[in-house]
PDB file of N, CA and C in Angstrom:
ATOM      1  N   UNK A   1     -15.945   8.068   8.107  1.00  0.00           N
ATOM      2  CA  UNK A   1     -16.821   7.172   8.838  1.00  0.00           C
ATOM      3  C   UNK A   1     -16.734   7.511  10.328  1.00  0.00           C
ATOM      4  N   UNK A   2     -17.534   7.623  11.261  1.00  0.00           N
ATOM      5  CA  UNK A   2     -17.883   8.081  12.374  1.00  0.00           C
ATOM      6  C   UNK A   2     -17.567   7.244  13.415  1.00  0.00           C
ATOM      7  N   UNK A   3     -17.300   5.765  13.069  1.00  0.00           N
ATOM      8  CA  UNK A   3     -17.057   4.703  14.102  1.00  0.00           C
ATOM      9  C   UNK A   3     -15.133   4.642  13.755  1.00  0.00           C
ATOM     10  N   UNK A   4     -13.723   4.456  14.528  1.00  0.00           N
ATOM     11  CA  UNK A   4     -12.870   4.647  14.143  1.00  0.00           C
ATOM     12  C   UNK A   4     -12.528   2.888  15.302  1.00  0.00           C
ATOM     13  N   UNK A   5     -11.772   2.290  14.867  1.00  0.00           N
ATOM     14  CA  UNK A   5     -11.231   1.328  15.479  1.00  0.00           C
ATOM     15  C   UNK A   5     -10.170   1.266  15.837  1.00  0.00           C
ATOM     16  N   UNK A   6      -9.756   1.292  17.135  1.00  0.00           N
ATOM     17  CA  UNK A   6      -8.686   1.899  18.048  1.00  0.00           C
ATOM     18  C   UNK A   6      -8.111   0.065  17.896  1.00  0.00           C
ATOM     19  N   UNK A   7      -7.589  -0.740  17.039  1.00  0.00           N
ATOM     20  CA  UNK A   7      -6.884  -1.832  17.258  1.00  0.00           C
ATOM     21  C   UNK A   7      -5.171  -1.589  17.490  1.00  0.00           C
ATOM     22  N   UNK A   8      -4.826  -0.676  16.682  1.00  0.00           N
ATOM     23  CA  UNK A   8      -3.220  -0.342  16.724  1.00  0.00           C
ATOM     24  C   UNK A   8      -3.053  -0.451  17.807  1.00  0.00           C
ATOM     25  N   UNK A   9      -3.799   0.672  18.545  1.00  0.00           N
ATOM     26  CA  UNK A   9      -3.408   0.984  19.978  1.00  0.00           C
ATOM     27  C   UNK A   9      -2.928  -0.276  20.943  1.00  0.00           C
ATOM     28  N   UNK A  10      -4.336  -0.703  21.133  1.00  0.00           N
ATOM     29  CA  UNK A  10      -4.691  -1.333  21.775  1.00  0.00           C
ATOM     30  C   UNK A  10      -3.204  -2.862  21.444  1.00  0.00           C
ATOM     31  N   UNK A  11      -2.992  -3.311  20.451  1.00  0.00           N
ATOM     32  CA  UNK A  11      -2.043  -4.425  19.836  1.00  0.00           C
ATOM     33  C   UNK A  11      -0.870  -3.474  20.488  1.00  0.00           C
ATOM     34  N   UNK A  12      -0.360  -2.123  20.613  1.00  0.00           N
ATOM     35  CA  UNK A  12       0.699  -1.934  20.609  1.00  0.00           C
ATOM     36  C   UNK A  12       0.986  -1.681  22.631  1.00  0.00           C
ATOM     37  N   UNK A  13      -0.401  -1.683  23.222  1.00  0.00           N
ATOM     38  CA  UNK A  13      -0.665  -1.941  24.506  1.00  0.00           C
ATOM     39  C   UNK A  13      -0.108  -3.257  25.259  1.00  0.00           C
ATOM     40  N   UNK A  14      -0.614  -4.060  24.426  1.00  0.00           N
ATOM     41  CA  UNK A  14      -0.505  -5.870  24.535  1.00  0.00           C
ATOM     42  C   UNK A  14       0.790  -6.073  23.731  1.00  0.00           C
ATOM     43  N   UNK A  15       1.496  -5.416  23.190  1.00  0.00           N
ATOM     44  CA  UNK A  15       2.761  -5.929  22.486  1.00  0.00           C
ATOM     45  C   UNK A  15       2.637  -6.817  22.037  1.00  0.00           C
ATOM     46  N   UNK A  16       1.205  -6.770  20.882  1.00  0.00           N
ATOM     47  CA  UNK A  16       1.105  -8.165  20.176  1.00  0.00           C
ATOM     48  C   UNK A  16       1.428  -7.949  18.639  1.00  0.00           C
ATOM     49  N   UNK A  17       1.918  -8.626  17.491  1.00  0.00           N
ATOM     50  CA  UNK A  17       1.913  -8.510  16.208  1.00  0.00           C
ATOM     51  C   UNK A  17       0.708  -8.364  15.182  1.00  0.00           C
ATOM     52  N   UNK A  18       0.532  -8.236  14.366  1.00  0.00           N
ATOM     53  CA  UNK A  18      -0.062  -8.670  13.749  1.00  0.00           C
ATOM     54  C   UNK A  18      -0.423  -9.693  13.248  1.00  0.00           C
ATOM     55  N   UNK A  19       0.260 -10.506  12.740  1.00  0.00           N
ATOM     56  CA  UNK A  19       0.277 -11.757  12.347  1.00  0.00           C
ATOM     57  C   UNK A  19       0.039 -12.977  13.967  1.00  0.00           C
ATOM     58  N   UNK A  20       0.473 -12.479  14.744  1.00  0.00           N
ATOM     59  CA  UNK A  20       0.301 -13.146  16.179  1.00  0.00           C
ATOM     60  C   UNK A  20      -1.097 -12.984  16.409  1.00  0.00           C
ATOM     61  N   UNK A  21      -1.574 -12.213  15.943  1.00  0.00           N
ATOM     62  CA  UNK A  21      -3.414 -11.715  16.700  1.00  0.00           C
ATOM     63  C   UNK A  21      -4.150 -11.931  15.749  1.00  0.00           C
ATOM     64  N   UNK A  22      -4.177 -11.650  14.548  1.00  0.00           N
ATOM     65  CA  UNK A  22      -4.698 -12.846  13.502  1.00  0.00           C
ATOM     66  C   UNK A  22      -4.207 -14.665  13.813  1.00  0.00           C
ATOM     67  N   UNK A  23      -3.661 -15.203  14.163  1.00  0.00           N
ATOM     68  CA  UNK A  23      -3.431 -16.498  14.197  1.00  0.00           C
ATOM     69  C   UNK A  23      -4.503 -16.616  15.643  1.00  0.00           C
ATOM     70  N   UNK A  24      -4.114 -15.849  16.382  1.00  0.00           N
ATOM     71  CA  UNK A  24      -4.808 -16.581  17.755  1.00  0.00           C
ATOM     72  C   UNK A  24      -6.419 -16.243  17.656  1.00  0.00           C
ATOM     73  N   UNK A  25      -6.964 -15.432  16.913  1.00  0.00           N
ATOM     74  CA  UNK A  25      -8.477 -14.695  16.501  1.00  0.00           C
ATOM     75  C   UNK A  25      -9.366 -15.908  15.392  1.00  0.00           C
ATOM     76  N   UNK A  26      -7.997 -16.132  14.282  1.00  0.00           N
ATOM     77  CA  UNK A  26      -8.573 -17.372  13.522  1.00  0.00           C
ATOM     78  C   UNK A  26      -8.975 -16.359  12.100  1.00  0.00           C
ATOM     79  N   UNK A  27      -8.391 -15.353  12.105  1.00  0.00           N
ATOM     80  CA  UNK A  27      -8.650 -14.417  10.434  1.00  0.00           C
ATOM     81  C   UNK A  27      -7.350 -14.154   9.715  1.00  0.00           C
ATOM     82  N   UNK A  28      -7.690 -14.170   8.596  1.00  0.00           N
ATOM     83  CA  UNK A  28      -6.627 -14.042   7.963  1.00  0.00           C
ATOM     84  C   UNK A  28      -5.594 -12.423   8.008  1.00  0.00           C
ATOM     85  N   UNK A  29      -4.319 -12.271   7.747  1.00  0.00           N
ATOM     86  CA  UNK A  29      -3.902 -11.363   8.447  1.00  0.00           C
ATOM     87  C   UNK A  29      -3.970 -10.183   7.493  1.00  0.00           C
ATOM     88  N   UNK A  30      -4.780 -10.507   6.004  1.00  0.00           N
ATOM     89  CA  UNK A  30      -5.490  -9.300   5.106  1.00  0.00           C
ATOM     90  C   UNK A  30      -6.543  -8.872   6.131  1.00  0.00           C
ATOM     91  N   UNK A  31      -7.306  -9.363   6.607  1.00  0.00           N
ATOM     92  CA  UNK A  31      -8.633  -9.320   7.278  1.00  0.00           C
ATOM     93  C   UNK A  31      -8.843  -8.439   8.550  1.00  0.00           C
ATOM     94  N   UNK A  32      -7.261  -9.004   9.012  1.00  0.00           N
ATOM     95  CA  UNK A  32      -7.151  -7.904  10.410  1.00  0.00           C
ATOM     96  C   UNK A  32      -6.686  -6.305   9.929  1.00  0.00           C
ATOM     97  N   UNK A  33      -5.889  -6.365   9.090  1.00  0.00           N
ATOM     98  CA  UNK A  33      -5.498  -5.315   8.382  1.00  0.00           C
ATOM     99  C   UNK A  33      -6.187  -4.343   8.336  1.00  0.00           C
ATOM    100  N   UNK A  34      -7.323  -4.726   7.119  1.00  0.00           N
ATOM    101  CA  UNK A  34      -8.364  -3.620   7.153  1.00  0.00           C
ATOM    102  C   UNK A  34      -9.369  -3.530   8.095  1.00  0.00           C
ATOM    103  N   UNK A  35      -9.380  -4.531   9.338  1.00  0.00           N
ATOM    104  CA  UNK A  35      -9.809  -3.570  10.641  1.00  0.00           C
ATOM    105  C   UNK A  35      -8.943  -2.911  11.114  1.00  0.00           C
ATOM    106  N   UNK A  36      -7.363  -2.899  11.014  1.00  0.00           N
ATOM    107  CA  UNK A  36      -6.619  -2.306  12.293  1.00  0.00           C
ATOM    108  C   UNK A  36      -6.527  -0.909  11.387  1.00  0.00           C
ATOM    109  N   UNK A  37      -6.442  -0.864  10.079  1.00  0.00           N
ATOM    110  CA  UNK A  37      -6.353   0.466   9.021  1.00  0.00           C
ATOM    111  C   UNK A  37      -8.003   1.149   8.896  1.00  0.00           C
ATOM    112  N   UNK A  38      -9.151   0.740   9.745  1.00  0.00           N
ATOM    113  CA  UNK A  38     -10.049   1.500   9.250  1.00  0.00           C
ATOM    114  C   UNK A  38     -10.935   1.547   8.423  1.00  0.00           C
ATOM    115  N   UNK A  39     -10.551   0.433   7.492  1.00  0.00           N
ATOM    116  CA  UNK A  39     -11.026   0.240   5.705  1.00  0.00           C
ATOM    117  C   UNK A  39     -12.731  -0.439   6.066  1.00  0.00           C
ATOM    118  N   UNK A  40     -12.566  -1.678   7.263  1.00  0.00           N
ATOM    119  CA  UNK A  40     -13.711  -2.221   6.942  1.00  0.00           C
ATOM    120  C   UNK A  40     -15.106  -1.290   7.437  1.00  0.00           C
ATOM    121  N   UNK A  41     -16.273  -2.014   6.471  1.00  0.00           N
ATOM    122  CA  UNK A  41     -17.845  -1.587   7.012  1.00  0.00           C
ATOM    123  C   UNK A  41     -18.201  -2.211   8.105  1.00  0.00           C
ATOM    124  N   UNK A  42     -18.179  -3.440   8.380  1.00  0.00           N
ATOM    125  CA  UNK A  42     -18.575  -4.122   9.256  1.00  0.00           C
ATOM    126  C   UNK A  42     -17.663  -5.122   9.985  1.00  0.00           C
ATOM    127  N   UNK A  43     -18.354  -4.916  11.593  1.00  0.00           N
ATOM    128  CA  UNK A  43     -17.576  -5.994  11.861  1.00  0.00           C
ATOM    129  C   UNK A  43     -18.275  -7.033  12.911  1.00  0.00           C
ATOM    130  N   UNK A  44     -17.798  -8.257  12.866  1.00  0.00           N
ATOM    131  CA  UNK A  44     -18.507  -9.377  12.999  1.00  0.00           C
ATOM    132  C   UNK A  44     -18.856  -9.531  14.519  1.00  0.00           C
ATOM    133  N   UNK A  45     -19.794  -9.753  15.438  1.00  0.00           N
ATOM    134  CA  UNK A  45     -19.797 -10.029  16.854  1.00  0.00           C
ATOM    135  C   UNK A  45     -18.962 -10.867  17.481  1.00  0.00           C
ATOM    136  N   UNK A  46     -18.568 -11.774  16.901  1.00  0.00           N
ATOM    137  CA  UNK A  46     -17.675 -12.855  16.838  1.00  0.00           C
ATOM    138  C   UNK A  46     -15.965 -12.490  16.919  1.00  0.00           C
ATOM    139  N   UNK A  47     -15.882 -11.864  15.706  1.00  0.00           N
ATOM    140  CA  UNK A  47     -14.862 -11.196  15.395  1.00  0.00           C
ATOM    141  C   UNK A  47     -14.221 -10.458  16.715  1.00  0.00           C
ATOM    142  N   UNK A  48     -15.554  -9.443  17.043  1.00  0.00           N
ATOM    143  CA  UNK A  48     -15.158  -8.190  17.706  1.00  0.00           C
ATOM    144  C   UNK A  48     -15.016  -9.381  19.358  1.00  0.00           C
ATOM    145  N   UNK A  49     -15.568 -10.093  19.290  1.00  0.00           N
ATOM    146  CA  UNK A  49     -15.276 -11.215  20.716  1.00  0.00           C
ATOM    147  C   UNK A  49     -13.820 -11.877  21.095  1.00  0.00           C
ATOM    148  N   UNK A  50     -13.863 -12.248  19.881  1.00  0.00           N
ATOM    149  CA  UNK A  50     -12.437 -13.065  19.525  1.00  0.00           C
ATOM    150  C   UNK A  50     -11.400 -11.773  19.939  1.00  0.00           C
ATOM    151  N   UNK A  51     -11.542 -10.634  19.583  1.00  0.00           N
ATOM    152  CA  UNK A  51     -10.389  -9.643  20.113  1.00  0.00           C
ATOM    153  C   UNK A  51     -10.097  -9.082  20.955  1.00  0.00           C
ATOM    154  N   UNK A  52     -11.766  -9.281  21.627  1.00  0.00           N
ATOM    155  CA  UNK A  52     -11.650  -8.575  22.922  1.00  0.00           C
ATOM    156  C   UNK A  52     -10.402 -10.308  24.094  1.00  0.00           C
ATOM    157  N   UNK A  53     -11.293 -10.681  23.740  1.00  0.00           N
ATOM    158  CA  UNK A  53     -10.922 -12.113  24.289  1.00  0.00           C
ATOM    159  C   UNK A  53      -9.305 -12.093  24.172  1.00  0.00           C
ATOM    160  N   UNK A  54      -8.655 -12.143  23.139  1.00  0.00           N
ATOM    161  CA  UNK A  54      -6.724 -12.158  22.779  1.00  0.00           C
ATOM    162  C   UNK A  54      -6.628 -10.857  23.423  1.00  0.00           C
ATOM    163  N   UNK A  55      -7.016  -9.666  23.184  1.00  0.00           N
ATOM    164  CA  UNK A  55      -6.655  -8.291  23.643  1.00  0.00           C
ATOM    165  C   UNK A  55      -6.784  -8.008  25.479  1.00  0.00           C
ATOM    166  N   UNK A  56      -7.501  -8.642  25.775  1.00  0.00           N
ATOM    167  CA  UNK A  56      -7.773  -8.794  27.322  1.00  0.00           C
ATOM    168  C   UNK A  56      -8.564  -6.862  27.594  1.00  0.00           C
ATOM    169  N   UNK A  57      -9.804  -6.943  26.398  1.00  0.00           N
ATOM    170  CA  UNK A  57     -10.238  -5.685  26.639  1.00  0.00           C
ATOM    171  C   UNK A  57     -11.523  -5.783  26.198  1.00  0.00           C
ATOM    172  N   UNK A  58     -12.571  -4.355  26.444  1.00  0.00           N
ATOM    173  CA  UNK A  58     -13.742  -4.495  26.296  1.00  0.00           C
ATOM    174  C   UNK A  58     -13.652  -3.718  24.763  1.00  0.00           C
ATOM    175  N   UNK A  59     -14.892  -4.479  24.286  1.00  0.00           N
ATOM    176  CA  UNK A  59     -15.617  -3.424  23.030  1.00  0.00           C
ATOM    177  C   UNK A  59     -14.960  -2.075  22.931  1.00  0.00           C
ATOM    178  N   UNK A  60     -15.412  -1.517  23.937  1.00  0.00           N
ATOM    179  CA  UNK A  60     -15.269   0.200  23.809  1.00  0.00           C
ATOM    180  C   UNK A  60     -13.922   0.996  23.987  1.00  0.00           C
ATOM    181  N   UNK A  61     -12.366  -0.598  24.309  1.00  0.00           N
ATOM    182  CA  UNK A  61     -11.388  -0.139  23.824  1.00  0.00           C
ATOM    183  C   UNK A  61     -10.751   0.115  22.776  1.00  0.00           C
ATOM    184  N   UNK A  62     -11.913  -0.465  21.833  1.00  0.00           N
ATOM    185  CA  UNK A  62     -11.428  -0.804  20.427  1.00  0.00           C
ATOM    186  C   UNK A  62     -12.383   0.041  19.242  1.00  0.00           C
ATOM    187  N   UNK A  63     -13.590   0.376  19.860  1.00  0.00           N
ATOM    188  CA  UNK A  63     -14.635   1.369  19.023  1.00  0.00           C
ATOM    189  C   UNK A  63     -14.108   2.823  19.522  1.00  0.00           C
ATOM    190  N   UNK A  64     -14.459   3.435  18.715  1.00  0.00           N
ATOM    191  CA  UNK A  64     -15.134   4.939  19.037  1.00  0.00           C
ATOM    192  C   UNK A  64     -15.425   6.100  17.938  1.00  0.00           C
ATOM    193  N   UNK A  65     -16.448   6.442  18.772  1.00  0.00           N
ATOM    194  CA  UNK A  65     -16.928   7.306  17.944  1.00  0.00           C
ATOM    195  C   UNK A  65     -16.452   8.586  17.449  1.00  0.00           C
ATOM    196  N   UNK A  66     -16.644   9.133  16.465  1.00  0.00           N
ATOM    197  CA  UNK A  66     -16.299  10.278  16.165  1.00  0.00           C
ATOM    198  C   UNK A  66     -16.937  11.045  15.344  1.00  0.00           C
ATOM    199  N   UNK A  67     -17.921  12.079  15.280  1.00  0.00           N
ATOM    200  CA  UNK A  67     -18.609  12.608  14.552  1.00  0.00           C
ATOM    201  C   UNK A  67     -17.875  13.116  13.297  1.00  0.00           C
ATOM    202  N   UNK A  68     -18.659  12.996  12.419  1.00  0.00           N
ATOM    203  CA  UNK A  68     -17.560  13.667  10.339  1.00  0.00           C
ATOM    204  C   UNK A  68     -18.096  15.031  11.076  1.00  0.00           C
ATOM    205  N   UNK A  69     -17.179  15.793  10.429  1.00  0.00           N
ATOM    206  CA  UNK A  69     -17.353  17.677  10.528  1.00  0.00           C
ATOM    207  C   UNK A  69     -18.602  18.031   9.794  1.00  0.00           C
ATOM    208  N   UNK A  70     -19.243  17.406   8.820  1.00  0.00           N
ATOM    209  CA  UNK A  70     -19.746  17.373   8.090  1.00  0.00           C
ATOM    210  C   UNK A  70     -21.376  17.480   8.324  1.00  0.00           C
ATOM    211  N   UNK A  71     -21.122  16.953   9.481  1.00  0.00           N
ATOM    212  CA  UNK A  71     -22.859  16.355   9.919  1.00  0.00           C
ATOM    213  C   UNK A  71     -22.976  17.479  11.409  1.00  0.00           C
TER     214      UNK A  71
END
């Protein structure tokens, strides 16, 4: 997938947990998971607000792109 979600980083920037950034976001900490691992298709405006908001960062610390070799 071409979009990669830089959350690790960014949580290990802020020295926040997992379970700490799910509680303060309001998702369950399966939910953050498979954003911080990559897994999910979509993600919510809300969602992506709520993290920027706990993370003290913009969108585009947490997206990026990456073209498949493929294309």
């Amino acid at each position: 997938m071409p979009i990669r979600i830089n959350l690790d980083v960014m949580m290990a920037k802020r020295r926040i947990g997992a379970g700490e950034l799910a509680e303060a976001i309001g998702i369950t900490p399966a939910n953050l998971s498979i954003l911080k691992n990559n897994k999910a298709r979509a993600v919510r405006f809300s969602t992506l607000e709520a993290l920027c908001k706990a993370l003290d960062c913009q969108p585009g610390d947490l997206l990026e792109y990456a073209p498949d070799d493929a294309t």
